[in-house]
C-alpha atoms as a PDB file:
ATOM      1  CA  UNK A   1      33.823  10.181  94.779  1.00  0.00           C
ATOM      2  CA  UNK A   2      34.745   9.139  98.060  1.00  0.00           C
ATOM      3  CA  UNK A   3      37.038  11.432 100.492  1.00  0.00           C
ATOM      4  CA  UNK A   4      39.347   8.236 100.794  1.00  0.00           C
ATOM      5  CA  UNK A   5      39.577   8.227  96.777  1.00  0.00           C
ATOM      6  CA  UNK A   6      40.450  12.032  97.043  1.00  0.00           C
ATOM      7  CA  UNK A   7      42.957  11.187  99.483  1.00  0.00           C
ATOM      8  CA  UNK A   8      44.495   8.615  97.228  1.00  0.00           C
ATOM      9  CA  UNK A   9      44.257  10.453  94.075  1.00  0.00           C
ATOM     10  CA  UNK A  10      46.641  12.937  95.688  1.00  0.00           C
ATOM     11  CA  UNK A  11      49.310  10.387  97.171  1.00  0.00           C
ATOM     12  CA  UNK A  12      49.202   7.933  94.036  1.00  0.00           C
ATOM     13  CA  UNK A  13      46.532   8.016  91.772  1.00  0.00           C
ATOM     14  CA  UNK A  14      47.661   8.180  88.215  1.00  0.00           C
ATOM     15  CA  UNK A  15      49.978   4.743  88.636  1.00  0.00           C
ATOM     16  CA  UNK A  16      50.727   4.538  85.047  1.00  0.00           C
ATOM     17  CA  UNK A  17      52.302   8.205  85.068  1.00  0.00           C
ATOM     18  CA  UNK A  18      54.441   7.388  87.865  1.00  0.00           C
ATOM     19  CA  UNK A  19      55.328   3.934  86.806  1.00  0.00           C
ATOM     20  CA  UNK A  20      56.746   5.685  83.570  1.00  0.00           C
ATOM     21  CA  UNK A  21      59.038   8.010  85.911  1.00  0.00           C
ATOM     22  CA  UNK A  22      60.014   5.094  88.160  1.00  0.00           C
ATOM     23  CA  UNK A  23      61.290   2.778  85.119  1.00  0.00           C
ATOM     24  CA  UNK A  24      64.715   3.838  85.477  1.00  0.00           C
ATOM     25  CA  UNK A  25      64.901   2.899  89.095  1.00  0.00           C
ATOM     26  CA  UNK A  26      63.017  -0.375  89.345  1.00  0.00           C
ATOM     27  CA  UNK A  27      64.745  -3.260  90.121  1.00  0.00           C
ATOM     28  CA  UNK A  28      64.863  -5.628  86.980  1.00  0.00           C
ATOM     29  CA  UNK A  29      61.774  -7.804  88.699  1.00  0.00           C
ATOM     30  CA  UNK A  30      60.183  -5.303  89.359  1.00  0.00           C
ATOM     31  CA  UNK A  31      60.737  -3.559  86.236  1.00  0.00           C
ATOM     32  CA  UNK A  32      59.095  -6.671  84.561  1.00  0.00           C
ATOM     33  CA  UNK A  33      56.075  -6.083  86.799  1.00  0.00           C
ATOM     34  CA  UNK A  34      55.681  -2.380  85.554  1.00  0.00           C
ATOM     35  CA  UNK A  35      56.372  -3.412  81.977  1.00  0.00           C
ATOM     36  CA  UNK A  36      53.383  -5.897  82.283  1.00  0.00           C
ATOM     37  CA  UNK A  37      51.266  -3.123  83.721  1.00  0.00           C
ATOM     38  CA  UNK A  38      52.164  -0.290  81.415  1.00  0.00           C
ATOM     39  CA  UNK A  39      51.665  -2.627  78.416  1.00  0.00           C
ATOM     40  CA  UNK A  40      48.188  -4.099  79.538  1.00  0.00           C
ATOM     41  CA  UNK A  41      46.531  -1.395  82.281  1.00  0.00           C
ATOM     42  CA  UNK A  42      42.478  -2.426  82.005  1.00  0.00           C
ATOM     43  CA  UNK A  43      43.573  -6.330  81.871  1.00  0.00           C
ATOM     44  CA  UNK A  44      45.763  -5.717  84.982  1.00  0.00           C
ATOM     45  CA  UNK A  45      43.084  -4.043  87.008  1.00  0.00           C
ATOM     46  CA  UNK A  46      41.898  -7.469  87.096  1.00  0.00           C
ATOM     47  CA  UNK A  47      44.591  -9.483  87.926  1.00  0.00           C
ATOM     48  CA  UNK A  48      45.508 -11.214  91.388  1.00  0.00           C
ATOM     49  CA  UNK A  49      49.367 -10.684  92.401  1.00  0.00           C
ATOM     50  CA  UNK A  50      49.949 -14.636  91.281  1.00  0.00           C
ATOM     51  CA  UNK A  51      48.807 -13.838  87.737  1.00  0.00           C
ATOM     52  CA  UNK A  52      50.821 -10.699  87.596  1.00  0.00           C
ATOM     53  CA  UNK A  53      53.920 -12.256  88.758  1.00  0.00           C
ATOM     54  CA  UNK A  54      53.338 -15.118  86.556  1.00  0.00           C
ATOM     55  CA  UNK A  55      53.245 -12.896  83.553  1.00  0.00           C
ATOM     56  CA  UNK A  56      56.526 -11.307  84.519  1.00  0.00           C
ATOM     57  CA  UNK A  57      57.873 -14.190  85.803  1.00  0.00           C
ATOM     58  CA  UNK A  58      58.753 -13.121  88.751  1.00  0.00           C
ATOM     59  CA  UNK A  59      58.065 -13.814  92.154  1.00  0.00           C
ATOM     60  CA  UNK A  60      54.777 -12.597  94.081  1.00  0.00           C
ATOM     61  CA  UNK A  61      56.979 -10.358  96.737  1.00  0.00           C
ATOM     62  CA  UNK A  62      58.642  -8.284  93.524  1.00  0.00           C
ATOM     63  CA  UNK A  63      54.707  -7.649  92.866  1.00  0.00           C
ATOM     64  CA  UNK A  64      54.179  -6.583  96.542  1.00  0.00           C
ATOM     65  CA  UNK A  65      57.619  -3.823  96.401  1.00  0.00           C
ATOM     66  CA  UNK A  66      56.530  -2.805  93.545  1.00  0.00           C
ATOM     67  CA  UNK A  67      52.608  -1.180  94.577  1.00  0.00           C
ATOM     68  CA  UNK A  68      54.118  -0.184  98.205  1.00  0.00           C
ATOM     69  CA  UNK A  69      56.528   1.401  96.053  1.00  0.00           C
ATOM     70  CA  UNK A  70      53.828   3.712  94.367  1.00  0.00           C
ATOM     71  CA  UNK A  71      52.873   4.287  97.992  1.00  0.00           C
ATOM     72  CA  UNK A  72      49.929   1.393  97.974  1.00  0.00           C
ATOM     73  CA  UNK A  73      49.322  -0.778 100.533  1.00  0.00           C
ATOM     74  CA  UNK A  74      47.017  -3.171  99.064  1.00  0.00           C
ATOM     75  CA  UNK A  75      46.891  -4.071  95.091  1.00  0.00           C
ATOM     76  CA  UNK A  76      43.476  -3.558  95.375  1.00  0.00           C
ATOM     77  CA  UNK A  77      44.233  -0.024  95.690  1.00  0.00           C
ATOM     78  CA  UNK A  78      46.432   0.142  93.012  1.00  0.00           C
ATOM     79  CA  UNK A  79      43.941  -1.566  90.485  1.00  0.00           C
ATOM     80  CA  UNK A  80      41.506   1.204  91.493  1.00  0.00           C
ATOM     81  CA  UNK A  81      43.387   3.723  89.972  1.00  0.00           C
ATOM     82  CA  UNK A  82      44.186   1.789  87.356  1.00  0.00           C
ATOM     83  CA  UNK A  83      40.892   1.050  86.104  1.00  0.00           C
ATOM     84  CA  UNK A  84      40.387   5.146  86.590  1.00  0.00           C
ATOM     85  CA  UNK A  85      43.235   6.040  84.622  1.00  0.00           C
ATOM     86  CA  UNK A  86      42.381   3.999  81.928  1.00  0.00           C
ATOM     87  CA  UNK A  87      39.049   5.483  81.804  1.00  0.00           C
ATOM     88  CA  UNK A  88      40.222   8.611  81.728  1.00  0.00           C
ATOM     89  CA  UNK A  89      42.659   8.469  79.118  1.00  0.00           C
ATOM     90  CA  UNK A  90      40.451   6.635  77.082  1.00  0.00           C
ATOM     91  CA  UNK A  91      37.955   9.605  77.612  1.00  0.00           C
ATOM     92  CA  UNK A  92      40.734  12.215  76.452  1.00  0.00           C
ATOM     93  CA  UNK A  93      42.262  10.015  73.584  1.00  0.00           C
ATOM     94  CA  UNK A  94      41.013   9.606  69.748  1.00  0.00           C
ATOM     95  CA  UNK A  95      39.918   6.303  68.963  1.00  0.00           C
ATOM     96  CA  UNK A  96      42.209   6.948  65.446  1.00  0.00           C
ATOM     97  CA  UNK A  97      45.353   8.187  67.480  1.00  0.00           C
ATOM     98  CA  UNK A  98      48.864   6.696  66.187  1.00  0.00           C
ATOM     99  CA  UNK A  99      49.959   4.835  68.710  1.00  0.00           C
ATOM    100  CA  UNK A 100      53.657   2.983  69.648  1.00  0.00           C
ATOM    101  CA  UNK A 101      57.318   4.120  69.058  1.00  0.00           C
ATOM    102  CA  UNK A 102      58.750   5.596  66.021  1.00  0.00           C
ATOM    103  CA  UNK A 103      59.720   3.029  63.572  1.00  0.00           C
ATOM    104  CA  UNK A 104      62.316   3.298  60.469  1.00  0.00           C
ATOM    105  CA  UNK A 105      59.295   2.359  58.021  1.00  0.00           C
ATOM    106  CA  UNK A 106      57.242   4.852  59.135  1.00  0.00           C
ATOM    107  CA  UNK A 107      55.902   8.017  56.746  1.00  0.00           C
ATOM    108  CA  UNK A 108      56.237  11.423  57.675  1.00  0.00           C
ATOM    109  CA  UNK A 109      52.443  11.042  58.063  1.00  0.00           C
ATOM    110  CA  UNK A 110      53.260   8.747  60.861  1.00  0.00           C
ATOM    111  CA  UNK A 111      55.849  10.288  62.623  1.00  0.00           C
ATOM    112  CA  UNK A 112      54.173  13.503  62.880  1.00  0.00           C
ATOM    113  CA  UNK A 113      50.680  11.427  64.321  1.00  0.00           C
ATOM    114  CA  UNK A 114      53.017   9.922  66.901  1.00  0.00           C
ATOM    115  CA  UNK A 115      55.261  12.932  68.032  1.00  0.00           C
ATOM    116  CA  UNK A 116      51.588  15.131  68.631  1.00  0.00           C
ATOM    117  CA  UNK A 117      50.577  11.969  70.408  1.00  0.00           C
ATOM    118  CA  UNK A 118      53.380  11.813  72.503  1.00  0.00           C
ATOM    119  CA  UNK A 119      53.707  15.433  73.219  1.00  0.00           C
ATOM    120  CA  UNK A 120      50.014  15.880  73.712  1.00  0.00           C
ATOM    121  CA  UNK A 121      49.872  12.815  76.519  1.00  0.00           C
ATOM    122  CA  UNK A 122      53.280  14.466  77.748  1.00  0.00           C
ATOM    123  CA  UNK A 123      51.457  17.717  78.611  1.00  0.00           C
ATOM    124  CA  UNK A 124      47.972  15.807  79.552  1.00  0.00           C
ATOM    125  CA  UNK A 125      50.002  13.990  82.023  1.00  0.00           C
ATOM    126  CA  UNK A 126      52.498  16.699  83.314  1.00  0.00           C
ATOM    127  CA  UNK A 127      49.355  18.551  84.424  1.00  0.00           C
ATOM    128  CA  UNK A 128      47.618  15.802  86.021  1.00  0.00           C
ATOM    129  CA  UNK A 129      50.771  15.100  88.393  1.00  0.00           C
ATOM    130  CA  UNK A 130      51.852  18.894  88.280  1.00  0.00           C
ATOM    131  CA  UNK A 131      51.175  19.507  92.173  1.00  0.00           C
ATOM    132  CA  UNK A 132      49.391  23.253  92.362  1.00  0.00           C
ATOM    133  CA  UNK A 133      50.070  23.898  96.499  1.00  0.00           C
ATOM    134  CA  UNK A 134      54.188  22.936  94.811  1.00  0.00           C
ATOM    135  CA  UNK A 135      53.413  25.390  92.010  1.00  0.00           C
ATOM    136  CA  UNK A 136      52.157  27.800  94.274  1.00  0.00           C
ATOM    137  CA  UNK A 137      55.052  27.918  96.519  1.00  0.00           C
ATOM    138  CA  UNK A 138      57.603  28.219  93.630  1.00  0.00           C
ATOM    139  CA  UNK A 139      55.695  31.000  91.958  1.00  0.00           C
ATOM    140  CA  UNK A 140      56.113  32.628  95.534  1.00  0.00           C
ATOM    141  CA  UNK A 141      59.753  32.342  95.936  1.00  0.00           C
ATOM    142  CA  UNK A 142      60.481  33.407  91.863  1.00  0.00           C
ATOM    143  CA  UNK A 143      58.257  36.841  93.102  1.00  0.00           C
ATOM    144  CA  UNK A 144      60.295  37.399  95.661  1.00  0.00           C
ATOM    145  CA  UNK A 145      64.017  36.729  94.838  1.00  0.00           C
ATOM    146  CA  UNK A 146      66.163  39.472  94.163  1.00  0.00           C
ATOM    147  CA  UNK A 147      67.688  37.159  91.643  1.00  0.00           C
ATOM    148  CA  UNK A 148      66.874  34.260  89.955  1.00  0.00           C
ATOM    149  CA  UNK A 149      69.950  32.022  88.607  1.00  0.00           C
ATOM    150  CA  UNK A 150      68.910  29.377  85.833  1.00  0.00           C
ATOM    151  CA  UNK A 151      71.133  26.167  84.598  1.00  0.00           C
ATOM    152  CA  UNK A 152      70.303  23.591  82.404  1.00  0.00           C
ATOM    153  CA  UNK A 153      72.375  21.403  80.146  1.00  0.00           C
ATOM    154  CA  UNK A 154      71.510  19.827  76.602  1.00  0.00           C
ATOM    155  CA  UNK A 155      67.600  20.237  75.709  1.00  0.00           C
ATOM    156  CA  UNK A 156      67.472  21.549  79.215  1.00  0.00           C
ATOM    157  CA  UNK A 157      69.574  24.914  78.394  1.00  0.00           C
ATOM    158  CA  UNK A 158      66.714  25.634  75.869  1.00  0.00           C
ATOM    159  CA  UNK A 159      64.196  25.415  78.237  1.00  0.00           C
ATOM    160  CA  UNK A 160      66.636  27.610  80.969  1.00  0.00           C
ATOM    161  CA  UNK A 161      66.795  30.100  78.438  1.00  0.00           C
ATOM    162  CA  UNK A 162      63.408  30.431  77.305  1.00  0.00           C
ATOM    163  CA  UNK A 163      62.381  31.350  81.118  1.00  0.00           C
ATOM    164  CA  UNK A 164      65.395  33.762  81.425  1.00  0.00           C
ATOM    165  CA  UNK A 165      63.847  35.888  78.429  1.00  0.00           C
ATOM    166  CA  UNK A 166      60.633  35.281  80.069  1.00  0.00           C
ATOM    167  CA  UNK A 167      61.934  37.251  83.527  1.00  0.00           C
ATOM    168  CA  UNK A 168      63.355  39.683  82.012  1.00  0.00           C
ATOM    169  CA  UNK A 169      60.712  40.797  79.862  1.00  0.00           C
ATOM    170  CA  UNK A 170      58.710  41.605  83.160  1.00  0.00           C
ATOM    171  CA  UNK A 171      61.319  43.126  84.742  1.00  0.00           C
ATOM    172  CA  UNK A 172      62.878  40.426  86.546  1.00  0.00           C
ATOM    173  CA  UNK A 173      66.675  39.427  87.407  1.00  0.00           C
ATOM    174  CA  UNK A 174      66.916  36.090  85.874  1.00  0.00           C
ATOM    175  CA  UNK A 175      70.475  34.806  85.062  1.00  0.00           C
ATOM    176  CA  UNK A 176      70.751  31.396  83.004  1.00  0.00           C
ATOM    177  CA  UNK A 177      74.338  30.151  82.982  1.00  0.00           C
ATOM    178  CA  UNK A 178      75.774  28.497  79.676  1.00  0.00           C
ATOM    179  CA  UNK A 179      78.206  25.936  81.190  1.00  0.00           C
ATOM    180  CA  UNK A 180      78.889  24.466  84.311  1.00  0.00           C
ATOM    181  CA  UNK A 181      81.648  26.310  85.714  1.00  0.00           C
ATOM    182  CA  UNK A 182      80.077  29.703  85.150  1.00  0.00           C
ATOM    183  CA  UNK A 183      76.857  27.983  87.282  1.00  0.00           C
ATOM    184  CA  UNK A 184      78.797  26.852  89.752  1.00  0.00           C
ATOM    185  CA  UNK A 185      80.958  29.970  89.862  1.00  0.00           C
ATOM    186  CA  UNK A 186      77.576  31.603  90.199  1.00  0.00           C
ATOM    187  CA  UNK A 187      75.896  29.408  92.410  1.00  0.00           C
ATOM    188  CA  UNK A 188      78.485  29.705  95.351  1.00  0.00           C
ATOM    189  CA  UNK A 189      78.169  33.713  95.519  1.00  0.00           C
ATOM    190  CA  UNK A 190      73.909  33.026  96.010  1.00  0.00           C
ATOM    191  CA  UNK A 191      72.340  34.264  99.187  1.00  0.00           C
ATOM    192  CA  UNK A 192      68.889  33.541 101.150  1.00  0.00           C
ATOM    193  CA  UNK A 193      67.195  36.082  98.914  1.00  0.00           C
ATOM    194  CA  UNK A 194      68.013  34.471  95.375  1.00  0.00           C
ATOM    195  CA  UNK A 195      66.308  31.458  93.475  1.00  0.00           C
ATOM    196  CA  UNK A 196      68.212  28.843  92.130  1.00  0.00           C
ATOM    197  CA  UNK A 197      66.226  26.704  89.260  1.00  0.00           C
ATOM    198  CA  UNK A 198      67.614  23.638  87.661  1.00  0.00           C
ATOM    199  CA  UNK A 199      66.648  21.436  85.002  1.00  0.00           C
ATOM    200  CA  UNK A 200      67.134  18.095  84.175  1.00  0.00           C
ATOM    201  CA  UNK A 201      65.211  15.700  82.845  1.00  0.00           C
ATOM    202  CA  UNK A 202      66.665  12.599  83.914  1.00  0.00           C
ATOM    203  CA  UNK A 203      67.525  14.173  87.153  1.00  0.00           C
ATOM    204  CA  UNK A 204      70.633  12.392  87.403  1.00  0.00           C
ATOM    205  CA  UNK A 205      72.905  15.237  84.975  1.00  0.00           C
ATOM    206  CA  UNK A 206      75.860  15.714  87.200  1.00  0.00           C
ATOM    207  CA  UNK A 207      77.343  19.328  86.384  1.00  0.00           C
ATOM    208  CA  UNK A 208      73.611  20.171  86.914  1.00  0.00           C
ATOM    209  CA  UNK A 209      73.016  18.403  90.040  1.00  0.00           C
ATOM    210  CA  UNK A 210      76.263  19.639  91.261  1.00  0.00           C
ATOM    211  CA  UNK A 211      75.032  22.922  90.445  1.00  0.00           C
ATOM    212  CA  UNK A 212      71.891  22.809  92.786  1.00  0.00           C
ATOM    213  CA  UNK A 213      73.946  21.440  95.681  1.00  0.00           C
ATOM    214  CA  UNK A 214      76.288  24.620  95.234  1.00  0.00           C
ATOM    215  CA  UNK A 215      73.175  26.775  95.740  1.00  0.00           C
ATOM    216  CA  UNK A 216      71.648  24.634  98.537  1.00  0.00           C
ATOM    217  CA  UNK A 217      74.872  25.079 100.214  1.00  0.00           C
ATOM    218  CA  UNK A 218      75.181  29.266  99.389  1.00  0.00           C
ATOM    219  CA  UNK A 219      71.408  29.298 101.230  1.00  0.00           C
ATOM    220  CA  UNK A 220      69.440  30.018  98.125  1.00  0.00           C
ATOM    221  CA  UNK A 221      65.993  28.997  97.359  1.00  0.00           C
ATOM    222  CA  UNK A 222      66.095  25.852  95.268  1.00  0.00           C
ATOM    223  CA  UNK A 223      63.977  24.617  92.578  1.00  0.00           C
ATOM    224  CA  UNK A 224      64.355  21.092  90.512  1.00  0.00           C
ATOM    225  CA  UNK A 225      62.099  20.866  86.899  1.00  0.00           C
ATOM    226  CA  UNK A 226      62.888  17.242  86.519  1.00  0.00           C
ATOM    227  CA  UNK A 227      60.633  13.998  85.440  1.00  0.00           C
ATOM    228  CA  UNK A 228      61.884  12.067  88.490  1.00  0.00           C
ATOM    229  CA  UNK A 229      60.617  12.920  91.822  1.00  0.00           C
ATOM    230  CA  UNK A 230      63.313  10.838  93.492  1.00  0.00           C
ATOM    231  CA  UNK A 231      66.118  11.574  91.849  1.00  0.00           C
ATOM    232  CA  UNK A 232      69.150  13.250  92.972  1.00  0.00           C
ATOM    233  CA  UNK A 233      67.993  17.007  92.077  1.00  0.00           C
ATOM    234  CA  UNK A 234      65.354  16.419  93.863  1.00  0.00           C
ATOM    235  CA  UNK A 235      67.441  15.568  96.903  1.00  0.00           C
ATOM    236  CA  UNK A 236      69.011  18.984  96.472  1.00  0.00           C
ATOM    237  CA  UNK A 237      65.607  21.060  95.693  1.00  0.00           C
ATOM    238  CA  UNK A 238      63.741  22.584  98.762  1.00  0.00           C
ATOM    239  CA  UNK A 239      61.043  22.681  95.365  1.00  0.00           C
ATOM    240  CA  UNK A 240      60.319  19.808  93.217  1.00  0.00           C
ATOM    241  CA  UNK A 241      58.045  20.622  90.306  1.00  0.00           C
ATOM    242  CA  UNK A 242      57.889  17.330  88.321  1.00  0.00           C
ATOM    243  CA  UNK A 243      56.710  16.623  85.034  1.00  0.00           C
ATOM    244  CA  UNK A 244      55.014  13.038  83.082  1.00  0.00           C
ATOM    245  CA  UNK A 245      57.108  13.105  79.669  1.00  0.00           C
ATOM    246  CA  UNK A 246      56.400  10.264  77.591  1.00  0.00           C
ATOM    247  CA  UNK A 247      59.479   9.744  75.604  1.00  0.00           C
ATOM    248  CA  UNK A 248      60.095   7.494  72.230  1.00  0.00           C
ATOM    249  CA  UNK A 249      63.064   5.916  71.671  1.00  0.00           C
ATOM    250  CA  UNK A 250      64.042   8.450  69.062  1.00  0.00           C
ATOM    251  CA  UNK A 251      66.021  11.140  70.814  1.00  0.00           C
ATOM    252  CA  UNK A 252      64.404  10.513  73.981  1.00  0.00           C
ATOM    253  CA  UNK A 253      65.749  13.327  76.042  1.00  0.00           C
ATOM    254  CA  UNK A 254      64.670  16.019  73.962  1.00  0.00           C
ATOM    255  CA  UNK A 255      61.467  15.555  72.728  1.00  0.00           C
ATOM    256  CA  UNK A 256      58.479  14.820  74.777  1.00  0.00           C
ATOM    257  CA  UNK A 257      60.622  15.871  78.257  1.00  0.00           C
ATOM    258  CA  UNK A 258      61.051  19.526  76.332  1.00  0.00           C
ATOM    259  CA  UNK A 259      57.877  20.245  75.469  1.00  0.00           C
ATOM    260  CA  UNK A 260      56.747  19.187  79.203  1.00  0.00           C
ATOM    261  CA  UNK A 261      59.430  21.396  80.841  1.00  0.00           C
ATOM    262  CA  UNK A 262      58.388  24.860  78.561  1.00  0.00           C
ATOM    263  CA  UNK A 263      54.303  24.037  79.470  1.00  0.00           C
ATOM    264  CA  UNK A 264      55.750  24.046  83.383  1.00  0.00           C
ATOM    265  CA  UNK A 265      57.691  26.939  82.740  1.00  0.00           C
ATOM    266  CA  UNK A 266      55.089  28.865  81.387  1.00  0.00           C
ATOM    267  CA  UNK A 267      52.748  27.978  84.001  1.00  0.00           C
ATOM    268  CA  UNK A 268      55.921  29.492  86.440  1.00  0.00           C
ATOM    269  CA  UNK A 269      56.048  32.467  84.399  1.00  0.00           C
ATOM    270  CA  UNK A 270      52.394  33.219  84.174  1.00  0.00           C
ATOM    271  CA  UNK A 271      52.179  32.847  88.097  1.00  0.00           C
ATOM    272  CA  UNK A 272      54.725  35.007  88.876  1.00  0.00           C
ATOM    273  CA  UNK A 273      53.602  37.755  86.515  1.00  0.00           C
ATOM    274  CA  UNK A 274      50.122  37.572  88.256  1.00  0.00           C
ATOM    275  CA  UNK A 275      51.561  38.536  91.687  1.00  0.00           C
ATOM    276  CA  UNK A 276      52.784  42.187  90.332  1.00  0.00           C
ATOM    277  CA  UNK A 277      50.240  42.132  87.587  1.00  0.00           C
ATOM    278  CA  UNK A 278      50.003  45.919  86.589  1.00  0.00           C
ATOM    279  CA  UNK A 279      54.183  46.033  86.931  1.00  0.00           C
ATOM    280  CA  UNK A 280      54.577  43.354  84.483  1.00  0.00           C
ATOM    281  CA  UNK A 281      52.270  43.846  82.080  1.00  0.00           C
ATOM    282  CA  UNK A 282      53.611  47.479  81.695  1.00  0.00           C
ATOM    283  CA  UNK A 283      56.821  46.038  81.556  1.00  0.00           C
ATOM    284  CA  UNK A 284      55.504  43.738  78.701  1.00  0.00           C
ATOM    285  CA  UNK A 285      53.985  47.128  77.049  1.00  0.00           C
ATOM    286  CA  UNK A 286      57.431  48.968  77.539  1.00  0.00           C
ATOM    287  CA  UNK A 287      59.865  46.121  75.795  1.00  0.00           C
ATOM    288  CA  UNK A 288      57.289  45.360  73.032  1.00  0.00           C
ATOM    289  CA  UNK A 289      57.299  49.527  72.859  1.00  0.00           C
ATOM    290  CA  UNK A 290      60.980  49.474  72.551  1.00  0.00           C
ATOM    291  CA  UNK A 291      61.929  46.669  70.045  1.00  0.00           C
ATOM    292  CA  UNK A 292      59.433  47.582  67.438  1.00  0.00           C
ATOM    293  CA  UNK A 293      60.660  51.264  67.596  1.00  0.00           C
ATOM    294  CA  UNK A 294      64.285  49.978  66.861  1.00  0.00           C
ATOM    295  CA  UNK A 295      63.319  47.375  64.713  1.00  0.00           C
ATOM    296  CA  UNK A 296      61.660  50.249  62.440  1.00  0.00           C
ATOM    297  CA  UNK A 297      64.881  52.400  62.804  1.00  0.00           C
ATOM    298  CA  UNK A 298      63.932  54.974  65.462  1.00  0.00           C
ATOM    299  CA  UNK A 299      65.614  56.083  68.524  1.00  0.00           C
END
């Protein structure tokens, strides 16, 4: 592979990933575009802009906003990493894998084939885009804060929650909040020294957003877990650790975005338990110690 592919496989590659985040935020042209590309990648690695404006019927410039969009400059480029994601996921994918949205007539059989499909591509995809050097620095700033505040609303809170007991069990300060005026209660009384993580999938939840901006604003470290890059956490989050979710239409917040958020968290968790390694895993001996000797009724 060539260093300018390397190059581009860290500024776009994985178009298809990062078309599904951008949906949302596409014009409707454009969106057409994507909706062409997502539904027919290795046939659109072959098409010139006039045939893939043509199928969306839509005009050749929507085509051109659309790859400089992604950060191409040529749709040559962007056909590239087509054809290589589609190779790749082809690679990684059973031929026998259920495949599409979750219908009414479906059997259980079904919907469990396509909810591990969808979960599994969720967390294939979350760590192809899941930046390390980003990782890295937000494992650095968790180690080091004196207190880590945690806000999430919705599926979200779940995920907040599950990294709060994380923290603690290593001897952490890790607060999350259960509604928005206790965060942003919280969030104002924050200093240079503290962490402020929020979580949204959408990245558009307002209490939560609100919540970051607090922090930002208090001089805390902030951190956005959120499936769009561009979104307005992320325009309050000196951190943004994104993940791919592939959602169905059947309670689309909370499944595939969930189960992408918790694999990032634990990734988070993990990290920071590796910079004071023998402090937290005696910490993890010590409260394992503990709550099996009062589970069994001893002091």
């Amino acid at each position: 592979m060539s260093k300018r592919r390397n190059d581009r496989a860290g500024a776009q590659g994985l178009p298809l990933i990062r078309l599904r985040s951008a949906l949302v935020r596409l014009r409707p042209s454009e969106r057409r575009v994507a909706d062409q590309i997502l539904a027919y990648p290795k046939a659109a690695a072959q098409w010139t802009i006039a045939e893939l404006a043509g199928r969306a019927d839509t005009s050749t410039t929507s085509v051109v906003r659309l790859y400089q969009r992604l950060g191409y400059e040529r749709l040559q480029d962007l056909r590239g990493d087509l054809l290589h994601e589609v190779a790749r996921q082809e690679l990684a994918l059973e031929p026998e894998a259920a495949s599409g949205d979750i219908d009414r007539a479906d059997t259980l059989a079904d919907v469990v084939a396509k909810v591990v499909q969808a979960e599994t591509a969720s967390l294939s995809d979350t760590a192809d885009l899941l930046g390390m050097e980003t990782l890295g620095q937000a494992v650095d700033k968790v180690a080091a804060a004196r207190r880590v505040d945690l806000f999430g609303l919705g599926a979200s809170a779940i995920v907040a929650t599950d990294l709060e007991q994380k923290l603690t069990r290593i001897g952490r300060t890790a607060l999350r909040w259960p509604d928005s005026h206790s965060a942003w209660t919280a969030a104002v009384t924050l200093t240079s020294d503290c962490v402020a993580l929020a979580i949204s999938h959408t990245g558009e939840t307002r209490d939560t957003v609100g919540y970051l901006a607090l922090a930002r604003q208090a001089g805390a470290v902030t951190i956005a877990l959120t499936n769009q890059p561009d979104s307005s956490i992320a325009q309050q989050a000196d951190i943004v650790l994104t993940t791919a979710a592939r959602e169905t239409g059947f309670r689309s917040g909370a499944l595939g975005s969930r189960i992408a958020q918790l694999m990032v968290v634990d990734c988070l968790f993990i990290g920071v338990a590796q910079v004071s390694y023998e402090r937290s895993m005696r910490a993890l001996r010590d409260t394992h110690a503990a709550v099996r000797r009062l589970a069994a009724g001893q002091p």
